[in-house]
N, C-alpha and C. Protein backbone atom coordinates (compact mmCIF):
# COMPACT_ATOMS: atom_id res chain seq x y z
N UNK A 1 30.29 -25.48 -11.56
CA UNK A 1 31.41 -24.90 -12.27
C UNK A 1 30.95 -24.28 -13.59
N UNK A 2 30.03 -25.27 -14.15
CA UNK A 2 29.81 -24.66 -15.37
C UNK A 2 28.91 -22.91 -15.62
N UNK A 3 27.92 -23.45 -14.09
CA UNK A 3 27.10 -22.43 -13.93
C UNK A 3 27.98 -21.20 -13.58
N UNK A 4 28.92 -20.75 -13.03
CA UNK A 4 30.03 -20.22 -12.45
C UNK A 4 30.78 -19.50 -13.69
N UNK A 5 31.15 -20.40 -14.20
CA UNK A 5 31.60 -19.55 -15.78
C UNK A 5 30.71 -18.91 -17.12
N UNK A 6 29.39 -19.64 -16.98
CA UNK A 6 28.54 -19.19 -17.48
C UNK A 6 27.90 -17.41 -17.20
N UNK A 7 28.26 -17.47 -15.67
CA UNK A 7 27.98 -16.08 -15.54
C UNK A 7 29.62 -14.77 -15.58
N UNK A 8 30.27 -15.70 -15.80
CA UNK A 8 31.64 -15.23 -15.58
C UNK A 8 31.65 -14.47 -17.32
N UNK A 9 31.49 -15.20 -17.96
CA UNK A 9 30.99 -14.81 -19.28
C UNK A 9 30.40 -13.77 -19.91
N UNK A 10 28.76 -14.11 -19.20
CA UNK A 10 28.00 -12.88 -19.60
C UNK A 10 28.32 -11.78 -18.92
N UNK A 11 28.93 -11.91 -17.58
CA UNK A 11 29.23 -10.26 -17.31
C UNK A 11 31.05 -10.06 -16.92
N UNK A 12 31.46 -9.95 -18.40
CA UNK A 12 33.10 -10.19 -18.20
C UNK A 12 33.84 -8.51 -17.65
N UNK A 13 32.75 -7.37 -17.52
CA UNK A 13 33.24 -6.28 -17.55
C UNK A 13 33.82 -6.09 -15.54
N UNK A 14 32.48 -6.34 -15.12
CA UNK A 14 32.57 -6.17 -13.39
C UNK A 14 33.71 -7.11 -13.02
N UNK A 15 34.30 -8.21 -12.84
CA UNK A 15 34.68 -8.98 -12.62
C UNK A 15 34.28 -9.09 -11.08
N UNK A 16 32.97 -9.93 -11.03
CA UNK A 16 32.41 -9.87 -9.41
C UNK A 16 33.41 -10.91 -8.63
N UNK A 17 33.66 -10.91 -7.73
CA UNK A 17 34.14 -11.40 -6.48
C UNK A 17 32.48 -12.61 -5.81
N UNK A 18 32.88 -13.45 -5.42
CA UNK A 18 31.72 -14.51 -5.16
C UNK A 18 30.74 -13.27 -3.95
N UNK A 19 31.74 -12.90 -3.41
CA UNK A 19 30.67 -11.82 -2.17
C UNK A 19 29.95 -10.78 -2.96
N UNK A 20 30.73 -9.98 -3.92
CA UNK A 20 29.82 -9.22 -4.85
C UNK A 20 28.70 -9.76 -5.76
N UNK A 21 29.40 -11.07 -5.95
CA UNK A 21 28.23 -11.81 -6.97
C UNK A 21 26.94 -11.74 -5.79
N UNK A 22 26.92 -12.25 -4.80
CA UNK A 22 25.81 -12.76 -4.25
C UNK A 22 25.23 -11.26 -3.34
N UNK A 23 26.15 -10.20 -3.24
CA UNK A 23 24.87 -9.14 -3.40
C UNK A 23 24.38 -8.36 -4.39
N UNK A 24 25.05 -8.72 -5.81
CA UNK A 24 24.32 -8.06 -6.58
C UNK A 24 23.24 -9.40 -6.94
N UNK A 25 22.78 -10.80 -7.02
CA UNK A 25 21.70 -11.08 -6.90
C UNK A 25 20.40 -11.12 -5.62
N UNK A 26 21.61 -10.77 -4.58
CA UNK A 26 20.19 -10.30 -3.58
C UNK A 26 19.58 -8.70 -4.29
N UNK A 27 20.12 -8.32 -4.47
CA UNK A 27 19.76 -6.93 -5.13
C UNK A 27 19.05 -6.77 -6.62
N UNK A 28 19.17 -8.42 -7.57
CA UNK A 28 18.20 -8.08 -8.48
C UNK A 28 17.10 -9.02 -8.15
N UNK A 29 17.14 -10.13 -7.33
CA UNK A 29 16.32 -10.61 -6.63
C UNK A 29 15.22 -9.53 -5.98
N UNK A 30 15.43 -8.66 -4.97
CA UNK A 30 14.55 -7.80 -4.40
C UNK A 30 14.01 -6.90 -5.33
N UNK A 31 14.65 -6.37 -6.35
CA UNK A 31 14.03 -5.56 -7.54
C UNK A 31 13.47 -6.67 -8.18
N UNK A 32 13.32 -7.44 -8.53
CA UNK A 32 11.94 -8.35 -9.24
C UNK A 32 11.30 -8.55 -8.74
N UNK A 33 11.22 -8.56 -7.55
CA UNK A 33 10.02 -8.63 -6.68
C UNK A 33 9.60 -7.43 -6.59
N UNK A 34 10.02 -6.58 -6.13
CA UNK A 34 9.53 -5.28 -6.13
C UNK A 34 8.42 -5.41 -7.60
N UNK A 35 9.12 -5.47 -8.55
CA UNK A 35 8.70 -5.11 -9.81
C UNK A 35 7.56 -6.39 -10.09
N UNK A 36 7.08 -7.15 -9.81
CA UNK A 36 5.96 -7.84 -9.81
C UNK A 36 5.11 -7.36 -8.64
N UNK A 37 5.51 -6.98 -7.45
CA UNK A 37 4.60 -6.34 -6.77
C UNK A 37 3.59 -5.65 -7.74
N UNK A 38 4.75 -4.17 -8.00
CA UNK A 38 4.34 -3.24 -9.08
C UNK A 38 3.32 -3.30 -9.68
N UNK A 39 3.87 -4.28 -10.69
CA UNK A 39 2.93 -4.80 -11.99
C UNK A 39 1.54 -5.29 -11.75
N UNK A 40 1.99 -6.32 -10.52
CA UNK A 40 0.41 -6.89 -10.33
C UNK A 40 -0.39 -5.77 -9.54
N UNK A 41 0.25 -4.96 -8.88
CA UNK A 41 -0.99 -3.40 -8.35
C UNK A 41 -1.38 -3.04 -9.22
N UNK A 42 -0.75 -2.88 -10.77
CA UNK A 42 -1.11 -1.89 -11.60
C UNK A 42 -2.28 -2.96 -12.33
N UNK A 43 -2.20 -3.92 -12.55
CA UNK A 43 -3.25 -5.28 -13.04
C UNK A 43 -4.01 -4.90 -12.43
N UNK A 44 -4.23 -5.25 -10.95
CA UNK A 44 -5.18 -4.72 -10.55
C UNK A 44 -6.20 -3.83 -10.40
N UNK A 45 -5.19 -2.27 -10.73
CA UNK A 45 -5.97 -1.52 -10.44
C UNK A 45 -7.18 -0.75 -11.65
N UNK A 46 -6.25 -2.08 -12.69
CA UNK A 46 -7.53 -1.39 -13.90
C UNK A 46 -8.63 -2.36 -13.64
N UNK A 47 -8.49 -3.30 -13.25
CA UNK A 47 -10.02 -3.96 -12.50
C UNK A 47 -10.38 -3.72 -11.68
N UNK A 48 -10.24 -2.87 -10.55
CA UNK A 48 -10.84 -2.45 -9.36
C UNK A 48 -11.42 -0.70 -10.16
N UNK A 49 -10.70 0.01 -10.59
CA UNK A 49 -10.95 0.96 -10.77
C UNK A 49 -11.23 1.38 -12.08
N UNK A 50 -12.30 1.13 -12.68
CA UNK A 50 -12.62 1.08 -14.37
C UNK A 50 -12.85 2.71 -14.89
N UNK A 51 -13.19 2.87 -15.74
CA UNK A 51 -12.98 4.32 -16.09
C UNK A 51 -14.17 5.05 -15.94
N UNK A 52 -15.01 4.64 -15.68
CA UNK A 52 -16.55 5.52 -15.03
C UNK A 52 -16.48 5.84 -13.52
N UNK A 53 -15.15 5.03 -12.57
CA UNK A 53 -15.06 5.29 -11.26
C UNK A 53 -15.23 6.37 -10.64
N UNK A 54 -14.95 6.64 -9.35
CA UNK A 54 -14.50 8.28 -8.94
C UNK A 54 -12.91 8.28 -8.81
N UNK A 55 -11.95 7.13 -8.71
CA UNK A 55 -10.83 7.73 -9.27
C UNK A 55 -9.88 6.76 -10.57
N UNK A 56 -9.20 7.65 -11.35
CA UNK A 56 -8.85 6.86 -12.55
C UNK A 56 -7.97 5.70 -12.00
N UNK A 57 -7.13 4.80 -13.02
CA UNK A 57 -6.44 3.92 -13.13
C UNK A 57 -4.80 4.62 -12.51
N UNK A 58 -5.05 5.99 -13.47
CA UNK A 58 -3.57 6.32 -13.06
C UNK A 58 -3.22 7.16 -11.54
N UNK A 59 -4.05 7.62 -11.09
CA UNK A 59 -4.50 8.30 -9.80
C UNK A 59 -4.50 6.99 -8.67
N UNK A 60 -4.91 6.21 -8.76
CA UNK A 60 -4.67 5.16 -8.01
C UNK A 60 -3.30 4.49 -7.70
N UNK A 61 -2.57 4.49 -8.83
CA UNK A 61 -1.21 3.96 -8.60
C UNK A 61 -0.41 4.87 -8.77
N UNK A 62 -0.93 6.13 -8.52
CA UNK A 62 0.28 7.26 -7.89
C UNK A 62 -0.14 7.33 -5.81
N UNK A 63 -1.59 7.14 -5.95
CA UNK A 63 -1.79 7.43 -4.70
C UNK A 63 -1.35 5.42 -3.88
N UNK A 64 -0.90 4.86 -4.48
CA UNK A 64 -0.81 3.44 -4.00
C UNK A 64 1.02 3.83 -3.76
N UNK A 65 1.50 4.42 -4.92
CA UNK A 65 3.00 4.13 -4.90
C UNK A 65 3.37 4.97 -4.00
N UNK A 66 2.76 6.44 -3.34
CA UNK A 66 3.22 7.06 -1.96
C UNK A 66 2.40 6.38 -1.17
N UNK A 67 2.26 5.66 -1.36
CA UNK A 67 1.37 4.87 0.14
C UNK A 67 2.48 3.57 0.28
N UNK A 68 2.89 2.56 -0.38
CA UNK A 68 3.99 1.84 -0.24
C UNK A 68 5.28 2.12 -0.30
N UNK A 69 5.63 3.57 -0.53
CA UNK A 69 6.87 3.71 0.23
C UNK A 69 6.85 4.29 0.94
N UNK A 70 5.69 4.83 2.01
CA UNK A 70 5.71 5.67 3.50
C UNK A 70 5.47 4.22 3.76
N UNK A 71 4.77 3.52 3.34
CA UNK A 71 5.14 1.94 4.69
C UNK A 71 6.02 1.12 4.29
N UNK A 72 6.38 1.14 3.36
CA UNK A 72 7.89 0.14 3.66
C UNK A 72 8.60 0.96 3.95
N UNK A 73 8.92 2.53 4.15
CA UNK A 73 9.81 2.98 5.36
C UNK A 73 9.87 2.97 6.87
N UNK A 74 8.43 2.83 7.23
CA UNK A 74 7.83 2.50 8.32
C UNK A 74 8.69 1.35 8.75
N UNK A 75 8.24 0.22 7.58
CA UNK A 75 8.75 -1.27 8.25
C UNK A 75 10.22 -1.50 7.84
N UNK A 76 10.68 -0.64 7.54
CA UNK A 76 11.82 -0.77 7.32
C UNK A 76 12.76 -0.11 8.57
N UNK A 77 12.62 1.36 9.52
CA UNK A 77 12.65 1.61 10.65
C UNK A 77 12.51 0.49 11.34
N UNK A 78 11.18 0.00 11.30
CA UNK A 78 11.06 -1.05 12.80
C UNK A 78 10.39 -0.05 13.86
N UNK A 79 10.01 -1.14 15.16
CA UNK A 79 9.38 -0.54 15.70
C UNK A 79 10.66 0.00 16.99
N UNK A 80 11.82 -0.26 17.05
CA UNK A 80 12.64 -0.29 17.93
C UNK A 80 13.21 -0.82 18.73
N UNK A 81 14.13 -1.03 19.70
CA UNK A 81 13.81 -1.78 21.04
C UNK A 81 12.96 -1.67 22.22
N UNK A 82 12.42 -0.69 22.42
CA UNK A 82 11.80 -0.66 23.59
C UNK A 82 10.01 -1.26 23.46
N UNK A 83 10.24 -2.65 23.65
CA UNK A 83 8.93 -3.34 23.56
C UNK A 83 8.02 -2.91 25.08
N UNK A 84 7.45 -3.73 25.22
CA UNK A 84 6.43 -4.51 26.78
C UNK A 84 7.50 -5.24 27.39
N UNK A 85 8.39 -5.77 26.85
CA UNK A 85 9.23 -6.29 27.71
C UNK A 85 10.23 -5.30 28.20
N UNK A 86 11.23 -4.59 27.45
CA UNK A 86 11.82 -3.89 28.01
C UNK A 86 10.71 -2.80 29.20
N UNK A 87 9.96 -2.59 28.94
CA UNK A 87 9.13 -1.49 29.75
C UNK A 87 8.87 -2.02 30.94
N UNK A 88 8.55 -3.69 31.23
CA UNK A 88 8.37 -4.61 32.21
C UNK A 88 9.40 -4.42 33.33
N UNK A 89 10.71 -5.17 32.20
CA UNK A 89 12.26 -4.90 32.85
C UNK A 89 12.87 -3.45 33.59
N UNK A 90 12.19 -2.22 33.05
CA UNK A 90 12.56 -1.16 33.70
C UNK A 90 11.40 -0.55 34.87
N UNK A 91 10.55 -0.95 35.12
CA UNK A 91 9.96 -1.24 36.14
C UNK A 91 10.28 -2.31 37.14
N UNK A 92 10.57 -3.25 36.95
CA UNK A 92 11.04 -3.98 37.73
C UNK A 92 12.69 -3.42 38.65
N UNK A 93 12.90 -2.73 37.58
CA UNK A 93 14.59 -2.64 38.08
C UNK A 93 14.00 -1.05 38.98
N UNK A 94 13.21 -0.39 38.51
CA UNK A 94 12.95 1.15 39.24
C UNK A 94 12.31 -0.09 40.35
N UNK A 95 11.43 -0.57 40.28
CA UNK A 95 10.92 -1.08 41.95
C UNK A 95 11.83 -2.21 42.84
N UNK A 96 12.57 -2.49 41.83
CA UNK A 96 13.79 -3.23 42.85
C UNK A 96 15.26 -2.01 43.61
N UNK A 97 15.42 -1.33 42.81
CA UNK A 97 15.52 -0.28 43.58
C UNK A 97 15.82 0.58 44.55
N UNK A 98 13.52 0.92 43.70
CA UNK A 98 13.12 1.42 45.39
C UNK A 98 13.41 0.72 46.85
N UNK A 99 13.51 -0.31 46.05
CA UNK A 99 13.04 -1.37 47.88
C UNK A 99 14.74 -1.76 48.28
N UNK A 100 15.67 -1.94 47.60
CA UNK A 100 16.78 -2.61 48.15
C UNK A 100 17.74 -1.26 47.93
N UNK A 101 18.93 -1.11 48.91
CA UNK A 101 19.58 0.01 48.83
C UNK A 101 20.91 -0.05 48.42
N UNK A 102 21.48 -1.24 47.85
CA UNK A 102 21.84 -2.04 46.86
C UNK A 102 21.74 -0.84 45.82
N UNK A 103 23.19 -0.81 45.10
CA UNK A 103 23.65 -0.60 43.70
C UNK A 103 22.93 -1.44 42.35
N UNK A 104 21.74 -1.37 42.41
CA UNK A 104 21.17 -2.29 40.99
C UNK A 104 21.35 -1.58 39.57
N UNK A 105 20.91 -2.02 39.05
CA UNK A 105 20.25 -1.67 37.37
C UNK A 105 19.53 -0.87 37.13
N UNK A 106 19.30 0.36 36.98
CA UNK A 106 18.14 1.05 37.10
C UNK A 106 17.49 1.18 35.69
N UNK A 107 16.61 1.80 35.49
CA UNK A 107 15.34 1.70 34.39
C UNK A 107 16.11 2.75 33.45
N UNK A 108 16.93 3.27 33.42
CA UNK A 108 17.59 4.13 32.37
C UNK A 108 18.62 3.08 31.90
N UNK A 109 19.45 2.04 32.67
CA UNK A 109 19.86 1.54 32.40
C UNK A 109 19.62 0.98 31.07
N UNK A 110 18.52 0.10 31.35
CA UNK A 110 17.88 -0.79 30.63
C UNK A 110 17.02 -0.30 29.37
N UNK A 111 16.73 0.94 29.22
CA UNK A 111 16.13 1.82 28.17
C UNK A 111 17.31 1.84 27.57
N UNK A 112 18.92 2.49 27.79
CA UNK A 112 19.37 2.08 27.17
C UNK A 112 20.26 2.04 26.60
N UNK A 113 19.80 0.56 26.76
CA UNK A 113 20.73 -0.59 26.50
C UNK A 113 19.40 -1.23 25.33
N UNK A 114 18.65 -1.15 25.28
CA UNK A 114 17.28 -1.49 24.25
C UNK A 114 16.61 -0.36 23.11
N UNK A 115 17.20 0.36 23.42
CA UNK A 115 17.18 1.66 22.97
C UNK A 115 16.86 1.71 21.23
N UNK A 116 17.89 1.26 21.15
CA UNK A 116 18.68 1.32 19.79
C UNK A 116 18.57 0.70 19.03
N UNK A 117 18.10 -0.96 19.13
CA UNK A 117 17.52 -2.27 18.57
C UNK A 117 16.91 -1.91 17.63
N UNK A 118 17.37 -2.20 16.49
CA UNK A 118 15.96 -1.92 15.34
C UNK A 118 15.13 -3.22 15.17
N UNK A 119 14.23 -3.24 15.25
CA UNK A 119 13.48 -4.44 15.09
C UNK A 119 12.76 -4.29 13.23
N UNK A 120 13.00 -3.65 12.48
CA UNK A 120 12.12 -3.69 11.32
C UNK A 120 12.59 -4.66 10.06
N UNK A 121 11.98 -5.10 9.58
CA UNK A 121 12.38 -6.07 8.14
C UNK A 121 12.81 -5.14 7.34
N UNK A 122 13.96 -5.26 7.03
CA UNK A 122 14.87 -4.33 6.05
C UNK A 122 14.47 -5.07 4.93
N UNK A 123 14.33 -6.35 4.22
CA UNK A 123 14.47 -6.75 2.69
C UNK A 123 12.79 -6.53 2.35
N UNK A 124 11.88 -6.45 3.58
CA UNK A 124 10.52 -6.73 3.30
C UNK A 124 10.25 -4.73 3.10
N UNK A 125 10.81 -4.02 3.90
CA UNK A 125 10.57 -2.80 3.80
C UNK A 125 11.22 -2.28 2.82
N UNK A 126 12.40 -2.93 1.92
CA UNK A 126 13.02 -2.57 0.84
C UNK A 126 12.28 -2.73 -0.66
N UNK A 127 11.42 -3.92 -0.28
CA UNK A 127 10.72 -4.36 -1.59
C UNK A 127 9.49 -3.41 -1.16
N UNK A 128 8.63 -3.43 -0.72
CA UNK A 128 7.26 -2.54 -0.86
C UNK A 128 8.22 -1.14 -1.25
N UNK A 129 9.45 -0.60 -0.53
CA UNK A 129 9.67 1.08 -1.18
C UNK A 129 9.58 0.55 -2.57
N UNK A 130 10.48 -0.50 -2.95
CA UNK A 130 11.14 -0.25 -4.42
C UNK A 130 9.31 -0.73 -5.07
N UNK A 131 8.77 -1.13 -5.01
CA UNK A 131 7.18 -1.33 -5.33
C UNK A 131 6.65 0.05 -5.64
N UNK A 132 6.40 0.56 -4.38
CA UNK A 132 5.98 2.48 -4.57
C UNK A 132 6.88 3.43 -5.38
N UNK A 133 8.37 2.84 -5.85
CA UNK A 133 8.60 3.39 -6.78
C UNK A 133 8.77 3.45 -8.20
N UNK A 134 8.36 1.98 -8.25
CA UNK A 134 8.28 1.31 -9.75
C UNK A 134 6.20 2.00 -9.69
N UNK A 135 5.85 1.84 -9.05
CA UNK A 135 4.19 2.11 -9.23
C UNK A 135 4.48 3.72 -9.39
N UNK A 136 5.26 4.90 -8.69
CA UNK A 136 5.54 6.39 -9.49
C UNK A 136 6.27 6.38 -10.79
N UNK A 137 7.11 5.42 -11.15
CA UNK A 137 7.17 5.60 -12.42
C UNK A 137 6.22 5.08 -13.89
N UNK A 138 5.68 4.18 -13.16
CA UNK A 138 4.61 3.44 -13.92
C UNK A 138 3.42 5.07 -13.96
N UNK A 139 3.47 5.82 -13.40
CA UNK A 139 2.37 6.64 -13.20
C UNK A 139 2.58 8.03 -13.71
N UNK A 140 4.02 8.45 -13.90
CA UNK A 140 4.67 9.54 -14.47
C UNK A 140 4.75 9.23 -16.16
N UNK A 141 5.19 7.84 -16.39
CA UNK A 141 4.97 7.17 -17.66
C UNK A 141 4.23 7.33 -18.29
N UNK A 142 2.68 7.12 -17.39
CA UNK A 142 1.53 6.81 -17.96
C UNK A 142 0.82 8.03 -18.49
N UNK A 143 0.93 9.30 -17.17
CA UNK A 143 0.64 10.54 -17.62
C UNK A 143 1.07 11.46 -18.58
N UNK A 144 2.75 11.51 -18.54
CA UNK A 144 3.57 12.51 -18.96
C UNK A 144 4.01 11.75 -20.69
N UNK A 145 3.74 10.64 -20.79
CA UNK A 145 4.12 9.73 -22.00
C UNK A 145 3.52 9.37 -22.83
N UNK A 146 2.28 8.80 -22.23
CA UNK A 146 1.04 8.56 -23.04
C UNK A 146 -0.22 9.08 -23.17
């Protein structure tokens, strides 16, 4: 309760709803992560990449931050439904089929009906984008600022 009014407090303007409360902390939850991703690439990359290298500090975490958000869009897509299994299942149903003259299931069927499945980690493909884009602004910062 106390904790409850405590935040009721500090943010008296929104007046969140318990469902709004708890996606706007999934939502600053995934941006802090994102943003330690970030940070610790950019830690890194002045120790991997020192300034006598062949590429600078800031060239690295521009070429890191379009590289983590073409793959956390990747994994954020998914790979789909149509695994080895579905591909199994629509062979089976085209050779059951062939052989019985029987009204079955056929392999379009079953494509789809699997079709459409997204299989990708949405919160895991959300944090590496928001990563590649805290690492382009860390890199527009770095150039255009300092």
């Amino acid at each position: 309760m106390l904790q409850q009014n405590l935040f009721t407090i500090m943010v008296p303007l929104f007046h969140l709803s318990n469902m709004n409360r708890n996606r706007v902390e999934n939502a600053l939850i995934l941006i802090g992560i994102s943003l330690a991703i970030a940070s610790a690439t950019y830690l890194l990359d002045g120790w991997f990449f020192p300034s006598h290298s062949f590429m600078s500090q800031t060239d690295a975490t521009f070429v890191e931050g379009i590289f983590l958000i073409f793959v956390g869009f990747l994994v954020l897509i998914g790979s789909g439904g149509i695994t080895r299994n579905s591909q199994k299942a629509a062979m089976l149903a085209s050779a059951a089929k062939a052989i019985s003259h029987k009204d079955v299931i056929g392999p379009s069927e079953i494509f789809r009906k699997d079709a459409w499945k997204p299989k990708g980690y949405v919160r895991f493909g959300l944090v590496l984008m928001g990563a590649g884009a805290f690492l382009l602004v860390i890199y527009f910062l770095s150039v255009y600022i300092f």
